[in-house]
C-alpha atoms as a PDB file:
ATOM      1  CA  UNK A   1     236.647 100.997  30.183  1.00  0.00           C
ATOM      2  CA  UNK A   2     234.459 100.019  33.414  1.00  0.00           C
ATOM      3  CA  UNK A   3     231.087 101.796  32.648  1.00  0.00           C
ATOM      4  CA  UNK A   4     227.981 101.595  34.887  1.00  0.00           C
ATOM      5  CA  UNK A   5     224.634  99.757  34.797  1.00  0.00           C
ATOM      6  CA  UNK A   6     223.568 103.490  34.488  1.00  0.00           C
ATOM      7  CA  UNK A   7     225.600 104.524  31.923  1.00  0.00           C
ATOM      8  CA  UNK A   8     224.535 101.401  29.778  1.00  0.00           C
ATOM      9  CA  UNK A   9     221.073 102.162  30.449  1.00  0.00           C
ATOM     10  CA  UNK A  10     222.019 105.774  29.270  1.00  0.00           C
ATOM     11  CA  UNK A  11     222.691 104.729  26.179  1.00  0.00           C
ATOM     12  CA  UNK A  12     220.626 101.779  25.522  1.00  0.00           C
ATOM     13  CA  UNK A  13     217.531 103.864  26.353  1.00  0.00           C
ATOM     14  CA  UNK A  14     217.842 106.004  22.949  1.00  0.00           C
ATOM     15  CA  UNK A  15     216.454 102.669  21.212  1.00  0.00           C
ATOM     16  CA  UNK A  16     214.812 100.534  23.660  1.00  0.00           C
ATOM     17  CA  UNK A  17     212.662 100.715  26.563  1.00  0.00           C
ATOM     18  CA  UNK A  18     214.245  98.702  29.950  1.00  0.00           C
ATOM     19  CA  UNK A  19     211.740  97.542  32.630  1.00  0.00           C
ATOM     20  CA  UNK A  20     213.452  96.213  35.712  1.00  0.00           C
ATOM     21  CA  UNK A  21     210.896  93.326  36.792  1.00  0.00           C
ATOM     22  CA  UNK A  22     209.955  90.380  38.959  1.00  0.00           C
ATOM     23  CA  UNK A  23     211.220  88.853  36.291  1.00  0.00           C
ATOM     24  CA  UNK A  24     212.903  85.577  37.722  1.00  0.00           C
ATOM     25  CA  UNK A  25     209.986  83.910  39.942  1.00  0.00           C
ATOM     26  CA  UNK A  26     207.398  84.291  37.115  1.00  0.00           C
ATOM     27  CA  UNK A  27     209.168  83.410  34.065  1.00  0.00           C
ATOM     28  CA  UNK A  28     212.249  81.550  35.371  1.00  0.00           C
ATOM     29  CA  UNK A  29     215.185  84.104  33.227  1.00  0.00           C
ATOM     30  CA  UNK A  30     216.763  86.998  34.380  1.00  0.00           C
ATOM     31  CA  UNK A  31     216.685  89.163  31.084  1.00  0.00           C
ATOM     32  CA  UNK A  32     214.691  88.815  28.191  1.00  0.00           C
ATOM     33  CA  UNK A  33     214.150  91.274  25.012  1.00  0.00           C
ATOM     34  CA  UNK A  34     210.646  90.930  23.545  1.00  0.00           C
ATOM     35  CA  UNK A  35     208.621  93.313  20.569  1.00  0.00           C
ATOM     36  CA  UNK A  36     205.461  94.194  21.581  1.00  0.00           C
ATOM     37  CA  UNK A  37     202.308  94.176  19.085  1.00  0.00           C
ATOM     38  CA  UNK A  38     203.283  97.411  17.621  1.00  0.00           C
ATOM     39  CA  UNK A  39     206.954  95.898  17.003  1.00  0.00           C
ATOM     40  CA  UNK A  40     208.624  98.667  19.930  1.00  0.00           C
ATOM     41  CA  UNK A  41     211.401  96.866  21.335  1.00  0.00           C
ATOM     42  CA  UNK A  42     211.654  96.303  25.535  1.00  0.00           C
ATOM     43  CA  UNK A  43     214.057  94.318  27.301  1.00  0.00           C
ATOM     44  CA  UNK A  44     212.681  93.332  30.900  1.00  0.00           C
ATOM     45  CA  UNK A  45     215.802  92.550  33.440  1.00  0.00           C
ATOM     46  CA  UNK A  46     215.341  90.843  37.394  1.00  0.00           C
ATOM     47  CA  UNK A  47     215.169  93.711  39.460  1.00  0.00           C
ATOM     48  CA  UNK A  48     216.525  91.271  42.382  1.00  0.00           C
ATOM     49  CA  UNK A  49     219.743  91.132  40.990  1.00  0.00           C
ATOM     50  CA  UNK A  50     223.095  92.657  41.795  1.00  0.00           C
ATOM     51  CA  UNK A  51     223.823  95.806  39.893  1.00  0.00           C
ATOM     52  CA  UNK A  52     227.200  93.551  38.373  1.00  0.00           C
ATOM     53  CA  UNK A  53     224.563  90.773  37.302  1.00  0.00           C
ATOM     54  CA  UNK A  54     222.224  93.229  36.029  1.00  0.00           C
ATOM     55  CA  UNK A  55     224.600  94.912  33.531  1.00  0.00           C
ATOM     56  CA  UNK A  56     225.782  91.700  31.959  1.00  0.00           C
ATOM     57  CA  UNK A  57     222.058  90.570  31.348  1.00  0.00           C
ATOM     58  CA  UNK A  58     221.462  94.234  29.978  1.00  0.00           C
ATOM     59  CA  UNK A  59     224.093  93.950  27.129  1.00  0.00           C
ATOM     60  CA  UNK A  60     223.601  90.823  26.600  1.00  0.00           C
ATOM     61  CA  UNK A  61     219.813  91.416  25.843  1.00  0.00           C
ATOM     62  CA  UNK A  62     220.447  94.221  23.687  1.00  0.00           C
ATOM     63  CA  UNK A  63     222.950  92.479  21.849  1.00  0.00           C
ATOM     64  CA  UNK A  64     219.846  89.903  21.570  1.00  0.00           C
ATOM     65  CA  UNK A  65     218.036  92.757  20.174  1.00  0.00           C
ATOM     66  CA  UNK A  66     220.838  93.442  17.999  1.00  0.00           C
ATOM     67  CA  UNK A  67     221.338  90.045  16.433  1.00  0.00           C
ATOM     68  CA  UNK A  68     218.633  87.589  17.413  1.00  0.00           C
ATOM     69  CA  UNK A  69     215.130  86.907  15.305  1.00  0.00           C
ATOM     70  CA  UNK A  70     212.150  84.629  16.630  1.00  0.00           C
ATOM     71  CA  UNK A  71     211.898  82.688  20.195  1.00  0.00           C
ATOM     72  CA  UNK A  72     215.124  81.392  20.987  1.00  0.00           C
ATOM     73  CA  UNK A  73     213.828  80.160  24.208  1.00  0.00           C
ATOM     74  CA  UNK A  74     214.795  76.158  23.119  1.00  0.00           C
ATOM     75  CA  UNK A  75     218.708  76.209  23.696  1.00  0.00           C
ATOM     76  CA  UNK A  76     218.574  72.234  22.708  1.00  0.00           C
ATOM     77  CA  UNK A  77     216.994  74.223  18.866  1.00  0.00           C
ATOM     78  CA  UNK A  78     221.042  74.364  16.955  1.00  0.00           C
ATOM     79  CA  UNK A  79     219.731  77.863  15.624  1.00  0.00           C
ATOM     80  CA  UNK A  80     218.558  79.331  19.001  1.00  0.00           C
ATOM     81  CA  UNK A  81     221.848  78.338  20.616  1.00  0.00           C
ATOM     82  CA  UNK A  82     223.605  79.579  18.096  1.00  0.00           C
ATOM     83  CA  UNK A  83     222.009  83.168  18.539  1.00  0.00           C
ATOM     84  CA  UNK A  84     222.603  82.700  22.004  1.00  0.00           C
ATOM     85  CA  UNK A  85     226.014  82.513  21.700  1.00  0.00           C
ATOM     86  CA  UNK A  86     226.553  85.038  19.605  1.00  0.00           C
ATOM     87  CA  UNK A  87     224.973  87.558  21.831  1.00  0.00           C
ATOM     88  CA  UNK A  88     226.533  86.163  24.554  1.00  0.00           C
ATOM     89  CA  UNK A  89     230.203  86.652  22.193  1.00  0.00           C
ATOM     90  CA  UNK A  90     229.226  90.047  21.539  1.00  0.00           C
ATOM     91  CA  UNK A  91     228.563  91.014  25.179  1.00  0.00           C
ATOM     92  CA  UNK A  92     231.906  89.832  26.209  1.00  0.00           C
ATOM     93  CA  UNK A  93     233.001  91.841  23.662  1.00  0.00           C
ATOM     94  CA  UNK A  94     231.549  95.078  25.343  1.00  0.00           C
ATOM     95  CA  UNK A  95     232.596  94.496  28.470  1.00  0.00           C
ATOM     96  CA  UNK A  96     236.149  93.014  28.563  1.00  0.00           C
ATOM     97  CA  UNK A  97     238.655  94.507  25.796  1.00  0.00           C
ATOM     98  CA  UNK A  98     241.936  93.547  25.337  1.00  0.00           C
ATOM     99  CA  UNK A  99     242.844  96.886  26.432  1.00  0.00           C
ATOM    100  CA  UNK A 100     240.857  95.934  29.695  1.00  0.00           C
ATOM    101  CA  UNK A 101     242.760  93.259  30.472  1.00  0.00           C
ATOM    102  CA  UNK A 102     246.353  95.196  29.339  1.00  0.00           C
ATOM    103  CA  UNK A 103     245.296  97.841  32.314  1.00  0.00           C
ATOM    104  CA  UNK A 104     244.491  95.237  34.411  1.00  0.00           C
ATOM    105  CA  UNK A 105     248.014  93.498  33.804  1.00  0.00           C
ATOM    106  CA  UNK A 106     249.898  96.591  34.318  1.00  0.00           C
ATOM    107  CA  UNK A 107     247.746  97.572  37.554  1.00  0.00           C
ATOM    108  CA  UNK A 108     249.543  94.238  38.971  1.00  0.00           C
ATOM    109  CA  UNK A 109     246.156  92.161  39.037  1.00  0.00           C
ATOM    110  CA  UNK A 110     246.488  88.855  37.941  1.00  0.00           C
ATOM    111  CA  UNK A 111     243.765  86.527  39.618  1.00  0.00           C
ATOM    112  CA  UNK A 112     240.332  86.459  38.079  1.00  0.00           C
ATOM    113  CA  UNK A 113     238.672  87.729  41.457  1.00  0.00           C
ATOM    114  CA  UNK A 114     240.886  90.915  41.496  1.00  0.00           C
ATOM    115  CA  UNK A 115     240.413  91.426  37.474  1.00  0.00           C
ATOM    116  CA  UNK A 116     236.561  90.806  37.850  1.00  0.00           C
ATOM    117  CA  UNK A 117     236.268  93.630  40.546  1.00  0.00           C
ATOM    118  CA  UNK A 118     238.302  96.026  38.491  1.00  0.00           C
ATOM    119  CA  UNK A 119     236.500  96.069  35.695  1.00  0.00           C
ATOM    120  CA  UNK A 120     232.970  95.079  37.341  1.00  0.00           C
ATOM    121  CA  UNK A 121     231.754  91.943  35.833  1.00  0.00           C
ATOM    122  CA  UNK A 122     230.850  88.856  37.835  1.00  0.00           C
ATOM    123  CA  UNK A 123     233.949  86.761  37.980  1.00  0.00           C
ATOM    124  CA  UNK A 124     232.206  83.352  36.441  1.00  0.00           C
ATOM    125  CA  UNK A 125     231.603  86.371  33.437  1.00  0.00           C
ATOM    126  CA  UNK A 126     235.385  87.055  32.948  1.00  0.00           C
ATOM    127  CA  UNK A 127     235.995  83.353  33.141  1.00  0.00           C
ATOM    128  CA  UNK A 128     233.724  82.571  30.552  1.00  0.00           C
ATOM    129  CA  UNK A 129     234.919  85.750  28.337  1.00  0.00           C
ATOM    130  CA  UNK A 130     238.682  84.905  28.271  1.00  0.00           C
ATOM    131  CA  UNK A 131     237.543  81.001  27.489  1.00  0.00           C
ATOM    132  CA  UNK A 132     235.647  82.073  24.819  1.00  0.00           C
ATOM    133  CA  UNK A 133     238.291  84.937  23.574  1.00  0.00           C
ATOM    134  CA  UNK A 134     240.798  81.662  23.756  1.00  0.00           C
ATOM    135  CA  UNK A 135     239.140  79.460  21.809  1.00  0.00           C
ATOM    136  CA  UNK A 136     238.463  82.249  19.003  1.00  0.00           C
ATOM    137  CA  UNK A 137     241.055  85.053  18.600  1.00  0.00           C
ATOM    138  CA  UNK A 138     243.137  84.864  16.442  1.00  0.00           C
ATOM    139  CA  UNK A 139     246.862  85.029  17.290  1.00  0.00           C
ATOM    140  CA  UNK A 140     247.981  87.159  17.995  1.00  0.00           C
ATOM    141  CA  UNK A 141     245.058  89.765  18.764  1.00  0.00           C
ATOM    142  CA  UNK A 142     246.271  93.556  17.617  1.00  0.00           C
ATOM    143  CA  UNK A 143     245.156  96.111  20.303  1.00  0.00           C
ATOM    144  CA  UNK A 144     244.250  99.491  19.986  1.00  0.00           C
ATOM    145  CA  UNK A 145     247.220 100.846  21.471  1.00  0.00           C
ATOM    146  CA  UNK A 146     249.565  99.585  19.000  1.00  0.00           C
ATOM    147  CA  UNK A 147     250.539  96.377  21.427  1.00  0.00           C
ATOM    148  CA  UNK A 148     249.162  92.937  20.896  1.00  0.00           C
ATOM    149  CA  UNK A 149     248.024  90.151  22.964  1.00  0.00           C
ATOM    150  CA  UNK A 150     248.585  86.020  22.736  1.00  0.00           C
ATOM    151  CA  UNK A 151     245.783  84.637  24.370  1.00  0.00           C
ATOM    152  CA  UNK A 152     246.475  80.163  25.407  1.00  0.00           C
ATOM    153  CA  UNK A 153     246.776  78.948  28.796  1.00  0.00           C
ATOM    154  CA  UNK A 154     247.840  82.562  29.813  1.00  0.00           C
ATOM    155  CA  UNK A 155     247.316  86.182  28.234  1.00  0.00           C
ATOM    156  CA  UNK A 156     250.534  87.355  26.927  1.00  0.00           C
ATOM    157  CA  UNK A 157     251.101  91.472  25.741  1.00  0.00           C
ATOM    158  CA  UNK A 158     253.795  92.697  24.132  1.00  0.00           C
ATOM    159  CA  UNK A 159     254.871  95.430  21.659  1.00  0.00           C
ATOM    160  CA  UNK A 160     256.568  94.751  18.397  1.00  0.00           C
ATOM    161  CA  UNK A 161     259.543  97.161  16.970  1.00  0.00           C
END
């Protein structure tokens, strides 16, 4: 399902307030989620950013918001990284199914550059999402549809019975 930066805001917007900022020369990130005093959530995200770029960091901060407790700032802190990748997992998630990637297959695309653009994520994102959807799916991975998917050195669907 490709949704929009406007769509996710849509939704995301029933919970949390999103500021898009000069975000990146003052503070060095391009998304953060932060409480304020009274403990109402915001997440702030680069407003110099490409729309693609700017829905990534928008999940991925509310999964953040979702998941993550304290400053997780210090990635070189085991249980800051650790948060960090699991919003990180959990964005993928979001954004590239299995399902995705069956469409994809069956639309003829097969190259990371014409999968990216499909389903409008930054390419290095998809790269990063099937590595990590490699290294922890199990096999094989039952889809919604009733098909699976075998995910090693390539992604393999395929329908049993």
């Amino acid at each position: 399902m490709n949704v929009t930066l406007e769509q996710l805001i849509d939704r995301f917007k029933k919970v949390v307030t999103i500021l898009e900022v000069d975000l990146y020369d003052r503070f060095g990130v391009y998304g953060v989620y932060k409480k304020d005093k009274d403990g109402l959530p915001f997440i702030f995200i680069e407003k110099n950013q490409p729309e693609i770029d700017k829905k990534v960091i928008l999940v991925e901060e509310f999964k953040h918001m979702m998941t993550s407790y304290g400053v997780i700032l210090n990635q070189n802190n085991h249980d800051s990284a650790k948060q960090e990748n699991e919003a990180r997992a959990l964005s993928y998630k979001e954004l590239i199914t299995m399902e995705d990637l069956y469409d994809c297959y069956h639309k003829g695309l097969r190259s990371e550059f014409e999968i990216a653009e499909e389903l409008d994520v930054p390419q290095k994102f998809l790269h990063n999402a099937i590595e990590y959807f490699k290294e922890n799916s199990g096999d094989p991975i039952k889809m919604k549809n009733g098909g699976y998917a075998t995910i090693n050195e390539t992604i393999k669907f395929y329908k049993v019975g």
